[in-house]
N, C-alpha and C. Protein backbone atom coordinates (compact mmCIF):
# COMPACT_ATOMS: atom_id res chain seq x y z
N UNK A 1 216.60 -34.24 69.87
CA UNK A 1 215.33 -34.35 70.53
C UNK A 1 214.95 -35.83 70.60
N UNK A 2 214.53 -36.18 71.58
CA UNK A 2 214.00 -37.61 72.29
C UNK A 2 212.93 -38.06 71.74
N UNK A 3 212.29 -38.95 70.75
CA UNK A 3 210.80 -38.70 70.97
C UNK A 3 210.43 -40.49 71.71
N UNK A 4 209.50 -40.76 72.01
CA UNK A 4 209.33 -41.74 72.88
C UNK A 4 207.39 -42.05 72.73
N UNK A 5 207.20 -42.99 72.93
CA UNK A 5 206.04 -43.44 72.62
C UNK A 5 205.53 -44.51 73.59
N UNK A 6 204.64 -44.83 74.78
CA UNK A 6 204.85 -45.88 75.39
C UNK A 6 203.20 -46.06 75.76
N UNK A 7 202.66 -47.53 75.03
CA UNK A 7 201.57 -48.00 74.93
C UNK A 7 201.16 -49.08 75.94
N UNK A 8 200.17 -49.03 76.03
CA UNK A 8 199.14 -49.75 76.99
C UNK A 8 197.31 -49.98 76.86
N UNK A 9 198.02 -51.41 76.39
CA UNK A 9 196.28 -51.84 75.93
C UNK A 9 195.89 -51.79 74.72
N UNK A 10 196.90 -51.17 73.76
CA UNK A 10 196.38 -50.74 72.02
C UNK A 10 197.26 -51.06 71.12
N UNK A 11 196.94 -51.84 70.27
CA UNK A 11 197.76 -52.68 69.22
C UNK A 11 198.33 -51.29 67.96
N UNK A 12 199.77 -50.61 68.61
CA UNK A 12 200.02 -49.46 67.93
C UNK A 12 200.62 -49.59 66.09
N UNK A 13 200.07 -49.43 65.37
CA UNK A 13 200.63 -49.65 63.83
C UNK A 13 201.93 -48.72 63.74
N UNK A 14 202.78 -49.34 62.93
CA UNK A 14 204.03 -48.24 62.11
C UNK A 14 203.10 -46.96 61.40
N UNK A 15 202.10 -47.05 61.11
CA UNK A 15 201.26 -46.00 60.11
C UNK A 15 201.26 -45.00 61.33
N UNK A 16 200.35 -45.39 62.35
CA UNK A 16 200.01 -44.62 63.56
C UNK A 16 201.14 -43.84 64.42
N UNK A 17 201.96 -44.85 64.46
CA UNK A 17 203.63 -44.00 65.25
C UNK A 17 203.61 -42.53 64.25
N UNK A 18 204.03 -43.48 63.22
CA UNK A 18 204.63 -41.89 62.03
C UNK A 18 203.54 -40.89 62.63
N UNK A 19 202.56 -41.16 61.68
CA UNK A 19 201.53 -40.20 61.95
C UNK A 19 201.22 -39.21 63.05
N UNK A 20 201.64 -39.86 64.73
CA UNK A 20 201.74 -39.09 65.80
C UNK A 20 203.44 -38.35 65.62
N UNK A 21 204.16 -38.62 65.11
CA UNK A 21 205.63 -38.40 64.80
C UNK A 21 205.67 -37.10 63.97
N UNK A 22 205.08 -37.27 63.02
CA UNK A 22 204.47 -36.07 62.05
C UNK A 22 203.61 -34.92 62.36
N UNK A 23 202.69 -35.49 63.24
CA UNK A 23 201.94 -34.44 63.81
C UNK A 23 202.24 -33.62 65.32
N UNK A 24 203.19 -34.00 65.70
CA UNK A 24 203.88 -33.19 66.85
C UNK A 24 204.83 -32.94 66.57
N UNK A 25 205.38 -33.13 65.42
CA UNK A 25 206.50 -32.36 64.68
C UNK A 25 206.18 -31.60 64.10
N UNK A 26 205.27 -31.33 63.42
CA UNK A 26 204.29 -30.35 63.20
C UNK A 26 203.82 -29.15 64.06
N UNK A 27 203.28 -29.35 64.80
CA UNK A 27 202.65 -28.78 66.36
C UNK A 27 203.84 -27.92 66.83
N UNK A 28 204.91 -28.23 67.23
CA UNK A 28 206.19 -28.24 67.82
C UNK A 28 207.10 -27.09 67.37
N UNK A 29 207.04 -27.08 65.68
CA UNK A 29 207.81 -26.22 64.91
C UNK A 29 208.54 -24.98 65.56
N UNK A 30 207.46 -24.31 65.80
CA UNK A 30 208.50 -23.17 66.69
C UNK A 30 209.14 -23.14 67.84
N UNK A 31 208.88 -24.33 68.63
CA UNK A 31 209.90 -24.66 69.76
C UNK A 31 210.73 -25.75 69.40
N UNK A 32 210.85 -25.86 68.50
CA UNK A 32 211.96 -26.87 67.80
C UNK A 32 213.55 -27.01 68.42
N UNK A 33 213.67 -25.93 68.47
CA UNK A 33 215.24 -25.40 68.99
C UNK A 33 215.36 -26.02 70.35
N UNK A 34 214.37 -25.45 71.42
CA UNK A 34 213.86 -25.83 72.25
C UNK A 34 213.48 -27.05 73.75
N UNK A 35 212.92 -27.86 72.24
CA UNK A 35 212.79 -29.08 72.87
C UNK A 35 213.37 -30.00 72.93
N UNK A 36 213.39 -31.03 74.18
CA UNK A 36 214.54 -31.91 74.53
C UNK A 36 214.15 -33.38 74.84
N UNK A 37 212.76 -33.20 75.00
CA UNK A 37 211.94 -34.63 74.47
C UNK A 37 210.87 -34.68 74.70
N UNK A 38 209.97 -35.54 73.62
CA UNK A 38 208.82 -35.75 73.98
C UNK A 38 208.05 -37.07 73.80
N UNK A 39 207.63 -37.54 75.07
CA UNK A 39 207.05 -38.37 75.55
C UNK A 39 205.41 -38.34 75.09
N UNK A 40 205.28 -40.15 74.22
CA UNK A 40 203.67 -39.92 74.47
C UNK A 40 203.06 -40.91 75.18
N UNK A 41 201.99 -41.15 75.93
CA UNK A 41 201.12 -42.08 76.51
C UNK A 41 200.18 -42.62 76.18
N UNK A 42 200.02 -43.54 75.55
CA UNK A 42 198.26 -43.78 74.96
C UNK A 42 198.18 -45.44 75.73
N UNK A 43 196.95 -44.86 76.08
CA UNK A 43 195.99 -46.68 76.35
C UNK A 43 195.18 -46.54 75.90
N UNK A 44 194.18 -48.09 76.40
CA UNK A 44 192.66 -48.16 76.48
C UNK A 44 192.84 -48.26 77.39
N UNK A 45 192.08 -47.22 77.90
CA UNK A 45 191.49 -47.26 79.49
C UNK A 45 190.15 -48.15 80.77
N UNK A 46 189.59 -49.09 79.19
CA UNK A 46 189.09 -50.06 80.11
C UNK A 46 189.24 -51.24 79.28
N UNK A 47 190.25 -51.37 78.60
CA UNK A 47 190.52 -52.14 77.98
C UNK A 47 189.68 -52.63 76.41
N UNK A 48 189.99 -53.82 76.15
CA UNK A 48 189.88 -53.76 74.46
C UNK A 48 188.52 -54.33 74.26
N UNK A 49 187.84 -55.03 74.88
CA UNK A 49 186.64 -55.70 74.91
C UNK A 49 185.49 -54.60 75.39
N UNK A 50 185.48 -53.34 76.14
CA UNK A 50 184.53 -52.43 76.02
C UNK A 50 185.00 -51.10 75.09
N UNK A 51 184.06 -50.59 74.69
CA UNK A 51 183.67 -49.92 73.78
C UNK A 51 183.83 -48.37 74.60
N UNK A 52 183.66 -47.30 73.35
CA UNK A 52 183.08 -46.17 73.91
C UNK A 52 184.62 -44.97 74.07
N UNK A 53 184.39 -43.77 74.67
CA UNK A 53 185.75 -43.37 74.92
C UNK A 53 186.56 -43.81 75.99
N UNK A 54 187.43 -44.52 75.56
CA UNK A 54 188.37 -45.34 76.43
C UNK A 54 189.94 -44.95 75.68
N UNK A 55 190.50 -44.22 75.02
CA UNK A 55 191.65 -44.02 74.37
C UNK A 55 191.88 -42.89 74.65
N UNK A 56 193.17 -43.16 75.42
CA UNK A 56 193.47 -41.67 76.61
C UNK A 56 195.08 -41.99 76.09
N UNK A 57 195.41 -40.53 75.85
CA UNK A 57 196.96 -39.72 74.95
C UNK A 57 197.21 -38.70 76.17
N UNK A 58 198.41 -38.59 76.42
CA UNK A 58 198.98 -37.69 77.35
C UNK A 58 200.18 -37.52 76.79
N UNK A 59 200.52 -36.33 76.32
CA UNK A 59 201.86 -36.07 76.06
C UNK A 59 202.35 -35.17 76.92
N UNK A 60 203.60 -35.39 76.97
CA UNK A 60 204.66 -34.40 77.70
C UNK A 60 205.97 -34.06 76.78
N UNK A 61 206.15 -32.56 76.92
CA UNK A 61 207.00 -32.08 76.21
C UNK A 61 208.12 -31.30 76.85
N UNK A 62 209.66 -31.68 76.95
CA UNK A 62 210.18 -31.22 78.15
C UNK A 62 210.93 -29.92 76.93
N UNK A 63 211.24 -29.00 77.73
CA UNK A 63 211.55 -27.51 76.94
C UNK A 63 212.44 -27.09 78.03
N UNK A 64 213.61 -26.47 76.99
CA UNK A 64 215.05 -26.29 77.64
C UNK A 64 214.65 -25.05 78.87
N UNK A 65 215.20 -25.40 80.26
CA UNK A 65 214.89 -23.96 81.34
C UNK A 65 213.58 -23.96 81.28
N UNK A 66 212.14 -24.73 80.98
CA UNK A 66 211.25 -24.06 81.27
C UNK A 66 210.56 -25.25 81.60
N UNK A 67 209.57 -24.89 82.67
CA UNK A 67 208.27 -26.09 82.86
C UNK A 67 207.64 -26.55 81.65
N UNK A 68 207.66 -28.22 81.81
CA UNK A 68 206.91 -28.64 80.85
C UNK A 68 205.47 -28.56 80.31
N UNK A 69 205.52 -28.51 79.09
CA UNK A 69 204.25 -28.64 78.10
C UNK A 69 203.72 -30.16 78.70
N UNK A 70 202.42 -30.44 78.98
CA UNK A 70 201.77 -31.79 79.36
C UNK A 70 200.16 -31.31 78.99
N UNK A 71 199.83 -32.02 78.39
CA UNK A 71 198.19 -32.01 77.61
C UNK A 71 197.91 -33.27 77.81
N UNK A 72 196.68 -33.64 77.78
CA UNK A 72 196.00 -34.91 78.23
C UNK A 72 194.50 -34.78 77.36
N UNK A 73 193.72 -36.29 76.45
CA UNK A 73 192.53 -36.01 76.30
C UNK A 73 192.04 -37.56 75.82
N UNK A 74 191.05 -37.89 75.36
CA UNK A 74 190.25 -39.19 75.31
C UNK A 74 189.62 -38.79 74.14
N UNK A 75 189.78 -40.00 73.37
CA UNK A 75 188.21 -40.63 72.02
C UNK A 75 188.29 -42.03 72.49
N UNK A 76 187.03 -42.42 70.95
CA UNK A 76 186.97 -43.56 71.12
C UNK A 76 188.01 -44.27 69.98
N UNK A 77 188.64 -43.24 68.86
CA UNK A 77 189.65 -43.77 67.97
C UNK A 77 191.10 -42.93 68.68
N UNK A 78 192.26 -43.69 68.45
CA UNK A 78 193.84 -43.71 68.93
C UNK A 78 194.08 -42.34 67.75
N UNK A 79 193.29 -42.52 66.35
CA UNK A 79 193.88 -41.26 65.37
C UNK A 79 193.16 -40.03 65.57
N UNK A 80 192.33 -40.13 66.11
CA UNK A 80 191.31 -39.01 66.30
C UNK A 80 191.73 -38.25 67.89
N UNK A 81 192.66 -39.19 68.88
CA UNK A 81 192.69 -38.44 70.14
C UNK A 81 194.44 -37.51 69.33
N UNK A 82 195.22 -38.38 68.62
CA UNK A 82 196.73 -37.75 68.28
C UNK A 82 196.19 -36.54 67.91
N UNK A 83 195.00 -36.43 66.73
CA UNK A 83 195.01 -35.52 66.06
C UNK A 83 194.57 -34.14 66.98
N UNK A 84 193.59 -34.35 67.71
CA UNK A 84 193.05 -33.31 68.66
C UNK A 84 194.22 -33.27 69.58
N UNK A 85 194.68 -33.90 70.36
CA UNK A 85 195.97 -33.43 71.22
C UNK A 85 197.36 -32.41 70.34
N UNK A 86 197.38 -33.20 69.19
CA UNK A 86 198.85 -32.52 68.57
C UNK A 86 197.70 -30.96 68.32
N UNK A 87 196.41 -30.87 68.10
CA UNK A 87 195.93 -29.29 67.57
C UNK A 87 196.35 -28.53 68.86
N UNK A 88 195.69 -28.93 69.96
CA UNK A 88 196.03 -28.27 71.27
C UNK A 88 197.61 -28.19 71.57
N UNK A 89 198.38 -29.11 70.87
CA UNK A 89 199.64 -28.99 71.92
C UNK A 89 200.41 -27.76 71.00
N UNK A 90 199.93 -27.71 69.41
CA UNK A 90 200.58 -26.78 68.51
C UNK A 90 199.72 -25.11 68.59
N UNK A 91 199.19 -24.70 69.44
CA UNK A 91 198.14 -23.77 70.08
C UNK A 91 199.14 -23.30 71.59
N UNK A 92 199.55 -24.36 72.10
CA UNK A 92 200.04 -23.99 73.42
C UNK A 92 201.67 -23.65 72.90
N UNK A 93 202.08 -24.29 72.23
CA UNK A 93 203.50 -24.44 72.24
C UNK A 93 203.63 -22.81 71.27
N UNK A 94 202.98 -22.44 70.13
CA UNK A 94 202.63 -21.17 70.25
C UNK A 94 202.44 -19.92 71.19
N UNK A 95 201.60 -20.42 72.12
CA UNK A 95 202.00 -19.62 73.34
C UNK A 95 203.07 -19.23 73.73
N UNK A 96 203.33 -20.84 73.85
CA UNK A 96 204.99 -20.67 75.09
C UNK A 96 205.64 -19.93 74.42
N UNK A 97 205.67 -19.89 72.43
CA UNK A 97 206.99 -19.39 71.90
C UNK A 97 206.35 -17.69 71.57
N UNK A 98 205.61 -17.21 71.80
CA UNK A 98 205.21 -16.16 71.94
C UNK A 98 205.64 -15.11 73.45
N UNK A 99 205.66 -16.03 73.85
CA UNK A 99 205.50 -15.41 75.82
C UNK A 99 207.31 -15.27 75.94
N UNK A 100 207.76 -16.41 75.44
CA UNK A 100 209.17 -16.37 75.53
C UNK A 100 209.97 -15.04 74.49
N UNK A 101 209.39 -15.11 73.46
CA UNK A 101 209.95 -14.52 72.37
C UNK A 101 209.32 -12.84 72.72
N UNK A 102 208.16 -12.82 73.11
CA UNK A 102 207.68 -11.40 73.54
C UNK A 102 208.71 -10.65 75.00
N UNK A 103 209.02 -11.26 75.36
CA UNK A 103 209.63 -10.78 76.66
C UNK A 103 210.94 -10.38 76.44
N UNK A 104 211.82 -10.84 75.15
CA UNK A 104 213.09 -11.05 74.63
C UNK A 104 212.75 -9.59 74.01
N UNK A 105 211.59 -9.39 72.89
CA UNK A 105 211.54 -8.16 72.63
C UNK A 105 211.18 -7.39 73.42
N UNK A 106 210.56 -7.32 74.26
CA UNK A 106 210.29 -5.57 75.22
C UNK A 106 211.63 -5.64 76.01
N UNK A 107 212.46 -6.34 76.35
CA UNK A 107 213.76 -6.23 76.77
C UNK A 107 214.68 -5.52 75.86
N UNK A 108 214.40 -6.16 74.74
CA UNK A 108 215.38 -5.16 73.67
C UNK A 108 214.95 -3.43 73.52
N UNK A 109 213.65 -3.56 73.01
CA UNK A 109 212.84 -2.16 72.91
C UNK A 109 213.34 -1.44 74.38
N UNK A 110 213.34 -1.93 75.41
CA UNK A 110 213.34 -1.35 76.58
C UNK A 110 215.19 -0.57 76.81
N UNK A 111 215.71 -1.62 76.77
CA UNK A 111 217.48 -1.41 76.44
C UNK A 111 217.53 -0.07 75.03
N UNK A 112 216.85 -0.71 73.85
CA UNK A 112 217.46 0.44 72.76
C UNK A 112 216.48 1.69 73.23
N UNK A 113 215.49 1.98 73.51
CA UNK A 113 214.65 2.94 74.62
C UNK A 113 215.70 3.82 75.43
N UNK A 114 216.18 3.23 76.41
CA UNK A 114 217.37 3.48 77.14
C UNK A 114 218.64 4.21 76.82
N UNK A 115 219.04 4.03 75.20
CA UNK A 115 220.09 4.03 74.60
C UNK A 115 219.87 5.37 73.99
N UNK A 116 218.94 5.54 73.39
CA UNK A 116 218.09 6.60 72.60
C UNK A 116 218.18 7.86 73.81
N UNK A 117 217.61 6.89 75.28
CA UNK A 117 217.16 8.47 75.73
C UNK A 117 219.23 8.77 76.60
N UNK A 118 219.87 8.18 76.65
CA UNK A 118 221.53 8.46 77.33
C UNK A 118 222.10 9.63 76.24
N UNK A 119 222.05 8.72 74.96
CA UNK A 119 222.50 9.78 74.11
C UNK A 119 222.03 10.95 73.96
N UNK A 120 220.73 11.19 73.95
CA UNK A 120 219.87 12.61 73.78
C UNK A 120 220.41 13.61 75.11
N UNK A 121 220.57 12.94 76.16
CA UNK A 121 221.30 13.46 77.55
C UNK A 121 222.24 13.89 77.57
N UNK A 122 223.25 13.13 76.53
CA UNK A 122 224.47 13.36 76.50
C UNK A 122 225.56 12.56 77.56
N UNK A 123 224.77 11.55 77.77
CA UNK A 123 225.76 11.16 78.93
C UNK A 123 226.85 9.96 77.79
């Protein structure tokens, strides 16, 4: 898995990398297998001399055969937008591995269903 980080406008610390590194590794867990890279985006969006929410995170998460995971959101702190994006992206990526993994089982149930009712037939 790829991970990638690419800044604009914000003086990024080694503390802060990990920390986003950790926390979408985190998030991620059950599409682990899955995933094939993930890209993050952070700026200041009006740069460093105004104030206010200007620290905008966009991640993208590319997942084997399937449309990508992409979340987007703003604070006024760089640790406070990772942390709220990685909650949402580990909420969705749940999804995805639910929706994927649910469909795998009613396929099976549906097949051994099938199997159950041939034999009772006798065929």
């Amino acid at each position: 898995m790829q991970f990638c980080i690419h800044v604009h406008g914000i003086d990024l610390t080694e503390r802060t990398k990990r920390h986003a590194y950790e926390k979408l590794e985190l998030a991620l867990d059950r599409l682990e297998q899955s995933v094939t890279s993930i890209t993050v985006y952070l700026s200041d969006t009006n740069g460093p001399l105004l104030g206010g929410i200007d620290k905008a995170c966009r991640v993208v998460v590319q997942i084997d055969n399937q449309e990508s995971l992409i979340l987007e959101d703003c604070d006024e702190s760089v640790q406070v937008v990772i942390d709220r994006i990685t909650d949402r992206l580990g909420v969705a990526a749940s999804q995805r591995f639910e929706s994927l993994h649910g469909k795998q089982l009613r396929i099976r149930r549906w097949m051994s269903y099938d199997d159950e009712n041939l034999s009772k037939e006798g065929f």
